[in-house]
N, C-alpha and C. Protein backbone atom coordinates (compact mmCIF):
# COMPACT_ATOMS: atom_id res chain seq x y z
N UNK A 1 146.25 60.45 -10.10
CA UNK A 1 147.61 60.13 -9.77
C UNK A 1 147.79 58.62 -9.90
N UNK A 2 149.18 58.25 -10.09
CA UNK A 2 149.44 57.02 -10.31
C UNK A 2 150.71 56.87 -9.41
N UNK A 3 150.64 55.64 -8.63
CA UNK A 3 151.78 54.74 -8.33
C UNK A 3 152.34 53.75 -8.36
N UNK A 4 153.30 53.20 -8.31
CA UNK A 4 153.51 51.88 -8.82
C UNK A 4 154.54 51.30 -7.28
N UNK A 5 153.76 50.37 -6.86
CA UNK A 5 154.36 49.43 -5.32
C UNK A 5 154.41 48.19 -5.92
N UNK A 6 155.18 47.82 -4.71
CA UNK A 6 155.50 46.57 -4.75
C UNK A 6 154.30 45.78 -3.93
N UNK A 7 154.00 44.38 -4.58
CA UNK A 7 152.44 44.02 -4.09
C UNK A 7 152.79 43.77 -2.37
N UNK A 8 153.79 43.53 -2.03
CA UNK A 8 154.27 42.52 -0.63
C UNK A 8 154.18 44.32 0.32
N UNK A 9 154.22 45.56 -0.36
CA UNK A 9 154.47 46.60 0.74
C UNK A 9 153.19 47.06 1.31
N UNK A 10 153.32 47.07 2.73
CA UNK A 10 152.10 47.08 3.37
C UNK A 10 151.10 48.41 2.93
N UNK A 11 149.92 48.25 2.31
CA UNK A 11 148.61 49.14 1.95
C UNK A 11 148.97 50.23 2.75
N UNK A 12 148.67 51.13 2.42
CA UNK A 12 148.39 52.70 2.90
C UNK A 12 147.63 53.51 2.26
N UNK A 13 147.25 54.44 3.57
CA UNK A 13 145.86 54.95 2.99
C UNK A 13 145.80 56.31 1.68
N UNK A 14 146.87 56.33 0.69
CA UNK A 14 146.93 56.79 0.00
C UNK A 14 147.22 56.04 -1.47
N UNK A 15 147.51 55.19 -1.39
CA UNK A 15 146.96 54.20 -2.48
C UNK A 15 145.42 54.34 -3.10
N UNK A 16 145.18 54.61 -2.61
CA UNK A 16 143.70 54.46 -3.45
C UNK A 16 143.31 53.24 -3.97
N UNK A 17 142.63 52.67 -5.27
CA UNK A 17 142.07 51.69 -5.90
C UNK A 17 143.75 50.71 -6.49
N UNK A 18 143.75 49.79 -5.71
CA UNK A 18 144.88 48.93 -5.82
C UNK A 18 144.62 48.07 -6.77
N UNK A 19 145.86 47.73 -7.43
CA UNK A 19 145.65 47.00 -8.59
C UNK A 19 146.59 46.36 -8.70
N UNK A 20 146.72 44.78 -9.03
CA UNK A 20 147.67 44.13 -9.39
C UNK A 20 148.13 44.08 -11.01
N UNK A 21 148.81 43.79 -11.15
CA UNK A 21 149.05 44.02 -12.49
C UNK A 21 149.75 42.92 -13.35
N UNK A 22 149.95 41.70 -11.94
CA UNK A 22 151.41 40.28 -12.64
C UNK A 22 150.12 39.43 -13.41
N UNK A 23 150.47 38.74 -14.39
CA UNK A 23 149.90 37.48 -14.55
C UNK A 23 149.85 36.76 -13.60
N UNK A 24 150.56 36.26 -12.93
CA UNK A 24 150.88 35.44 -11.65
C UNK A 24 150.86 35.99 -10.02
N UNK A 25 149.77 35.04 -9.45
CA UNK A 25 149.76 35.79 -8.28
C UNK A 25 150.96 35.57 -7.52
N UNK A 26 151.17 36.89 -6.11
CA UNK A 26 152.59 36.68 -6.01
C UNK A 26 152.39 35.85 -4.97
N UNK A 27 153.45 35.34 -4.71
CA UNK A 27 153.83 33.79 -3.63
C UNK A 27 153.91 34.41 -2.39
N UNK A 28 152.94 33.37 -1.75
CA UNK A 28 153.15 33.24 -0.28
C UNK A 28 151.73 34.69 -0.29
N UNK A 29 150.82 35.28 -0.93
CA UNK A 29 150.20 36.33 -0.21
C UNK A 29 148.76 36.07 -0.72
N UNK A 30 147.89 35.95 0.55
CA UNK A 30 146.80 35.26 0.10
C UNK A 30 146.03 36.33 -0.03
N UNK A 31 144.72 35.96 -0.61
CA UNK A 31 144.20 36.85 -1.43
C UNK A 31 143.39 37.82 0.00
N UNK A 32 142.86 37.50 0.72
CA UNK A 32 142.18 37.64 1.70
C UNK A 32 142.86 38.98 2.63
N UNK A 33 143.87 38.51 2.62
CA UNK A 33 145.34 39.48 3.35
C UNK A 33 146.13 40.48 2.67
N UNK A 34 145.70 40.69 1.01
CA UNK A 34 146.76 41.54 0.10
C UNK A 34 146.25 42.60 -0.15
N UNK A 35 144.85 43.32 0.29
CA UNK A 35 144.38 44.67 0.18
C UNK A 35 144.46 45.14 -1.61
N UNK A 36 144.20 44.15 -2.33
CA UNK A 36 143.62 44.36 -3.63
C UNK A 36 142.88 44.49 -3.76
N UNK A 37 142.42 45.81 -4.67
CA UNK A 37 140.94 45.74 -5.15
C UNK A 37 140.44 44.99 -6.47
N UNK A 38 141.62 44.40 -7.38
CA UNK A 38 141.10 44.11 -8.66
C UNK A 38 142.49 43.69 -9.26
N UNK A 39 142.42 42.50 -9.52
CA UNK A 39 143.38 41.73 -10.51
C UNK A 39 143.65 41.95 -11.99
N UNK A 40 143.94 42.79 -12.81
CA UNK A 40 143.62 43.46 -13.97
C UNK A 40 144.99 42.00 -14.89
N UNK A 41 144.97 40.70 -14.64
CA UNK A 41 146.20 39.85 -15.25
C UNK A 41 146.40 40.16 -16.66
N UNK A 42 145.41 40.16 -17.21
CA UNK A 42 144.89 40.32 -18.76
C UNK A 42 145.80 41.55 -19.29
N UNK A 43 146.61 42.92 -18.65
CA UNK A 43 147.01 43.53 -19.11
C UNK A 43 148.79 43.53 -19.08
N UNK A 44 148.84 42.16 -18.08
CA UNK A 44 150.61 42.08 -17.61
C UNK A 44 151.23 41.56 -18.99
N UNK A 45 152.17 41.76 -19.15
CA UNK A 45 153.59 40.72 -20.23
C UNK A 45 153.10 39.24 -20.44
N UNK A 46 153.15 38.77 -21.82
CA UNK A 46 152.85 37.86 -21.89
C UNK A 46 153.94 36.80 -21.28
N UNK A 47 153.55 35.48 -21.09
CA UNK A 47 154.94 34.24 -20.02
C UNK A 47 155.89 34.38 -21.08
N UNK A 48 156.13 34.72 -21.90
CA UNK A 48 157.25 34.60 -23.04
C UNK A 48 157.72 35.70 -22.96
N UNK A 49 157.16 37.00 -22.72
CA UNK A 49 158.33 38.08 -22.61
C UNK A 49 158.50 38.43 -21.29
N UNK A 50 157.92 38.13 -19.87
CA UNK A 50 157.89 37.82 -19.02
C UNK A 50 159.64 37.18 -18.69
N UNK A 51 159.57 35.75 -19.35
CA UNK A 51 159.96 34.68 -18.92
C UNK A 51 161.81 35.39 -19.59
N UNK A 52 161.46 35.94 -21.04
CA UNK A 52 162.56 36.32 -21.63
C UNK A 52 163.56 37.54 -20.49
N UNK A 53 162.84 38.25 -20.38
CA UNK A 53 163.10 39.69 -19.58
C UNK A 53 163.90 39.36 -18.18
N UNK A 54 163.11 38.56 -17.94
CA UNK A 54 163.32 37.67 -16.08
C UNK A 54 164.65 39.05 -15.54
N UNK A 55 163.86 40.43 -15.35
CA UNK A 55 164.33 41.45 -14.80
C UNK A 55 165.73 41.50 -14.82
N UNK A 56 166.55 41.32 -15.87
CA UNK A 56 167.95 41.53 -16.12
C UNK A 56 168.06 43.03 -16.85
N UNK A 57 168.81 43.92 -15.85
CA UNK A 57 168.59 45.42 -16.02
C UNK A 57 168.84 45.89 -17.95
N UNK A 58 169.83 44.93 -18.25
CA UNK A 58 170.10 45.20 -19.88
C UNK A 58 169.48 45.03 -20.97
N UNK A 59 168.69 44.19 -20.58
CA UNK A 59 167.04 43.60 -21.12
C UNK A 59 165.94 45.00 -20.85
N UNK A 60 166.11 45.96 -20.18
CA UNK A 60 165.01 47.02 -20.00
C UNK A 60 164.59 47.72 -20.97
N UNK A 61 165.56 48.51 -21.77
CA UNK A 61 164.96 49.39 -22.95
C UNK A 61 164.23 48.15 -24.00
N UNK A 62 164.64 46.74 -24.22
CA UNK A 62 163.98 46.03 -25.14
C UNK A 62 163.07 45.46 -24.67
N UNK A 63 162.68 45.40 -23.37
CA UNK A 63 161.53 44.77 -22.66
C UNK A 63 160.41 45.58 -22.93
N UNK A 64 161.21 47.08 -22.39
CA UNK A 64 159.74 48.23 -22.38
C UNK A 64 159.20 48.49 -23.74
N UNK A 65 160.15 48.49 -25.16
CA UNK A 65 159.61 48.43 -26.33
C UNK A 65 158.48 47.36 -26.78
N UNK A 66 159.12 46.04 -26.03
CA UNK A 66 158.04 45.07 -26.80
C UNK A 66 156.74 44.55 -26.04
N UNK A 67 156.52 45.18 -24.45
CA UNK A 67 155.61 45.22 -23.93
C UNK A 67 154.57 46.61 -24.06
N UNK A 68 155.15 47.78 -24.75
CA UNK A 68 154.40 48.26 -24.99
C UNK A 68 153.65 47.79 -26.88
N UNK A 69 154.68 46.99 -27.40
CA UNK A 69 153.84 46.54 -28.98
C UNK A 69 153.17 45.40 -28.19
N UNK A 70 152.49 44.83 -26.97
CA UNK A 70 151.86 43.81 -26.53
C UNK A 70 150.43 44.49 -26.28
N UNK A 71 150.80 46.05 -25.44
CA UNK A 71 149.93 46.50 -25.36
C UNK A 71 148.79 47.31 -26.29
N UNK A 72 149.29 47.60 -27.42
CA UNK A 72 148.65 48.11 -28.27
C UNK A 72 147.00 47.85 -28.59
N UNK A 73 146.75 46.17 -28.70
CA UNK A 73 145.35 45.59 -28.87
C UNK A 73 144.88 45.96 -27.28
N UNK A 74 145.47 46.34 -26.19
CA UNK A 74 144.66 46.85 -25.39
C UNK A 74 144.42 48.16 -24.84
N UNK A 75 144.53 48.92 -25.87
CA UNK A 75 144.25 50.61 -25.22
C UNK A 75 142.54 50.68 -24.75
N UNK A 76 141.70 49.96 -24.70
CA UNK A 76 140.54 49.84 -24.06
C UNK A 76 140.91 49.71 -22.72
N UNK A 77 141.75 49.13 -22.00
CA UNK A 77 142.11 48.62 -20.49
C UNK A 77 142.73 49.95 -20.42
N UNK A 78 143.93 50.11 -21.25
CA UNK A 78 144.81 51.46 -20.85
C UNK A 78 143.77 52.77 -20.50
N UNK A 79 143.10 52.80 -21.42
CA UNK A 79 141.96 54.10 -21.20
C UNK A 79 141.35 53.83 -20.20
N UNK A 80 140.84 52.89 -19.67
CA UNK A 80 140.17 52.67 -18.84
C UNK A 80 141.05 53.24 -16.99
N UNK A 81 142.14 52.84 -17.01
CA UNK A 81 143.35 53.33 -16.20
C UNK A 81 143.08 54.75 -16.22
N UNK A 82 143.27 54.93 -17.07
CA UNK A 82 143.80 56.97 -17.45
C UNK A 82 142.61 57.68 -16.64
N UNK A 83 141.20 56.66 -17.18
CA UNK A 83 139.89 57.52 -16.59
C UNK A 83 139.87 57.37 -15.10
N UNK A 84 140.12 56.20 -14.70
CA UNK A 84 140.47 56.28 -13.32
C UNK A 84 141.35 56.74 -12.67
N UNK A 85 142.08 56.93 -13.14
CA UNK A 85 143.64 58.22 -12.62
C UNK A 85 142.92 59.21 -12.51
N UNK A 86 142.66 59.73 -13.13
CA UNK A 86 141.77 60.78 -13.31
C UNK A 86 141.24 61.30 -12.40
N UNK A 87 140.30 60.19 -12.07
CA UNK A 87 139.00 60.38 -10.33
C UNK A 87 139.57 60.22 -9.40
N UNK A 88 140.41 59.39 -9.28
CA UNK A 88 141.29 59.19 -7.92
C UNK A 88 142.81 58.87 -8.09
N UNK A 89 143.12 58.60 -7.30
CA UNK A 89 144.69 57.50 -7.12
C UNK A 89 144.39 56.26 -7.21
N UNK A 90 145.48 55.54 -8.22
CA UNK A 90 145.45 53.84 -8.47
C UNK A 90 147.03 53.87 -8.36
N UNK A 91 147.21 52.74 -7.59
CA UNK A 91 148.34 51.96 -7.10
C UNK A 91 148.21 50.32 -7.79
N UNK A 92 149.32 50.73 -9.28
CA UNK A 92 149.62 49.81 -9.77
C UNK A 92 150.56 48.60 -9.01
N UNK A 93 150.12 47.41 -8.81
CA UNK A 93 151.17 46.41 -7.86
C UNK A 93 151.44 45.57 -9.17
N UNK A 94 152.59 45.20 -8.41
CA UNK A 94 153.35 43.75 -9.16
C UNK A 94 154.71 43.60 -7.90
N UNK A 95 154.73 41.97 -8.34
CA UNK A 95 155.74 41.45 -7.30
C UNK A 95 157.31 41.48 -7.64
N UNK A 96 157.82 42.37 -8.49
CA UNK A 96 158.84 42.51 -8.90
C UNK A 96 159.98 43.54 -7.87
N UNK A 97 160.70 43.28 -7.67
CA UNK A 97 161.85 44.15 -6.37
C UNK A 97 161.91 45.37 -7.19
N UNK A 98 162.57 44.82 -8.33
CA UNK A 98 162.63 46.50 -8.98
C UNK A 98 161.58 47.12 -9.89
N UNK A 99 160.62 48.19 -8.82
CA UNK A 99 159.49 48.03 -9.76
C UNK A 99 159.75 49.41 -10.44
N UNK A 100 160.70 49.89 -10.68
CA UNK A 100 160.97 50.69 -11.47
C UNK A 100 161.36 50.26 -12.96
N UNK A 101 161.73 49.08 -13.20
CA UNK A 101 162.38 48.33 -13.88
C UNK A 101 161.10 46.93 -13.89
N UNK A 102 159.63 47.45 -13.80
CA UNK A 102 158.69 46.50 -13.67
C UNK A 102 157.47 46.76 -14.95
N UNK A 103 156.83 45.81 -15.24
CA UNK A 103 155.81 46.17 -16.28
C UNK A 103 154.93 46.90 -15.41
N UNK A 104 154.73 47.43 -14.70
CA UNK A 104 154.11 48.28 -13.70
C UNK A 104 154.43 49.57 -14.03
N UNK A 105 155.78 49.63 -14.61
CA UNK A 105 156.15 51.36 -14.21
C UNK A 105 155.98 51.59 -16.34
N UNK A 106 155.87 50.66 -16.79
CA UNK A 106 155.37 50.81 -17.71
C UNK A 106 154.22 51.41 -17.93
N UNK A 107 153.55 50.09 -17.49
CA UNK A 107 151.83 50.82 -17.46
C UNK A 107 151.81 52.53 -16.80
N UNK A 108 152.62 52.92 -15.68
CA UNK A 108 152.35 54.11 -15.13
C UNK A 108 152.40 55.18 -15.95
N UNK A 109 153.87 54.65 -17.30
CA UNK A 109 154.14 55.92 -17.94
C UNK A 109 153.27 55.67 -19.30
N UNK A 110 152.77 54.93 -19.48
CA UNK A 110 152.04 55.11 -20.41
C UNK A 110 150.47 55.63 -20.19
N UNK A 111 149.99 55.18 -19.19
CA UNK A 111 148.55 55.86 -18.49
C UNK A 111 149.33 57.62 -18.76
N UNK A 112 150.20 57.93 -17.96
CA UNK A 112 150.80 59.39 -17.54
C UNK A 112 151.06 60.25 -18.69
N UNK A 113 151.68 59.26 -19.72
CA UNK A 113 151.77 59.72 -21.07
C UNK A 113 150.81 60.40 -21.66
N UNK A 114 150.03 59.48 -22.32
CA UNK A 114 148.66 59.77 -22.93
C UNK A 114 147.98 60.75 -21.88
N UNK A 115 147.59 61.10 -20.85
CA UNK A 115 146.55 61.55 -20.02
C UNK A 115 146.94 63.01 -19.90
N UNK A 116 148.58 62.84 -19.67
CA UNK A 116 149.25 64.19 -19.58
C UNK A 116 149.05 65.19 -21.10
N UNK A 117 149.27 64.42 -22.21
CA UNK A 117 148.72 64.81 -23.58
C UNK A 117 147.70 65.37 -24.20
N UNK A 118 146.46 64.60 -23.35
CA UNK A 118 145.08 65.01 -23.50
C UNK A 118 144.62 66.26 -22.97
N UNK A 119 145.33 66.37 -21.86
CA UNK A 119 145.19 67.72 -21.05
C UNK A 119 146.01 68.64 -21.60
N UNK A 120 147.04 68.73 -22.40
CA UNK A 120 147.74 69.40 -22.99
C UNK A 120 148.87 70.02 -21.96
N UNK A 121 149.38 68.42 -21.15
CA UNK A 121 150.80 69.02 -20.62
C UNK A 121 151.79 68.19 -20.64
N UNK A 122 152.54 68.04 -22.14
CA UNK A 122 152.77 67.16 -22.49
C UNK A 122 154.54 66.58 -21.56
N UNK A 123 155.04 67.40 -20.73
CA UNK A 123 155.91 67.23 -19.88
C UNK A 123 155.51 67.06 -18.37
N UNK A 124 154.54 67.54 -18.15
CA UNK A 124 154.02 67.17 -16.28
C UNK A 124 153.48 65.78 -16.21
N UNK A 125 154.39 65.00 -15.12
CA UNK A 125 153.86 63.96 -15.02
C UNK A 125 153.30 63.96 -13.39
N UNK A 126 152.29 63.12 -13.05
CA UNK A 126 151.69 63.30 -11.88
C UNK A 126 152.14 61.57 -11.37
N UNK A 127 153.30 61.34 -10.60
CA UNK A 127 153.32 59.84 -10.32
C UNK A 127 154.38 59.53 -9.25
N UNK A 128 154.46 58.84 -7.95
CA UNK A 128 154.81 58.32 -7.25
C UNK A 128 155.15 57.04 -7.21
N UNK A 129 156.52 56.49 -6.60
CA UNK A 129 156.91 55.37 -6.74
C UNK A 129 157.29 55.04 -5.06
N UNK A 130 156.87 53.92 -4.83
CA UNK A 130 156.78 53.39 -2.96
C UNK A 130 157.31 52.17 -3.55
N UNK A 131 158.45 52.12 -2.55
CA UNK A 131 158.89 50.77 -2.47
C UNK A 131 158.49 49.88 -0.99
N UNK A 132 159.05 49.02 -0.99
CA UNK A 132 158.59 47.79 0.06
C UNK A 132 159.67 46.54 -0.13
């Protein structure tokens, strides 16, 4: 299973293996105190489409197109996700309000995509969204 939170909403014990997902850590939350298990930065939006996007809802369908042509050189990380979905629950974070509208819920549907495919169900998606 996959979810996608907001990094600031307080951990719960159904999260499973937490994961951040921003390039940038989020402000004001120290590392010590944020119940991350693993900073995965290397797979977020690059600062240029990041910076372009800056979460303006009309910008979404062209955001999600060109962050998934970002992701392409990394389907090694993506697979790596899917296999861990797999074994447990991962709770994708990023510090974005609307993380529906976040490179987070990207990553979710693309892990969900592919994984759901492999298993041969190419409409069941297994995924939860928690806000904060």
């Amino acid at each position: 299973m996959v979810i996608i939170k907001r990094v600031y909403a307080p951990a719960s014990r159904g999260d499973g293996r937490r994961i951040l997902v921003d390039r940038l850590w989020p402000r004001g939350l120290k590392k010590e105190d944020s119940g991350i298990d693993e900073w995965l930065k290397e797979i977020a939006p690059t600062t240029g489409l990041r910076k372009w996007y800056s979460h303006e809802p009309a910008k979404w369908p062209e955001f999600r197109k060109r962050y998934e042509q970002e992701l392409l050189p990394k389907e090694e990380m993506l697979q790596r996700l899917r296999s861990e979905s797999g074994k447990e629950t991962i709770t994708l974070l990023c510090a974005a309000r609307d993380v529906e509208h976040s490179n987070a819920a990207v990553l979710r549907d693309l892990v969900l995509k592919t994984a759901n495919l492999k298993q041969g169900h190419p409409g069941r998606k297994k995924s939860v969204t928690s806000g904060g």
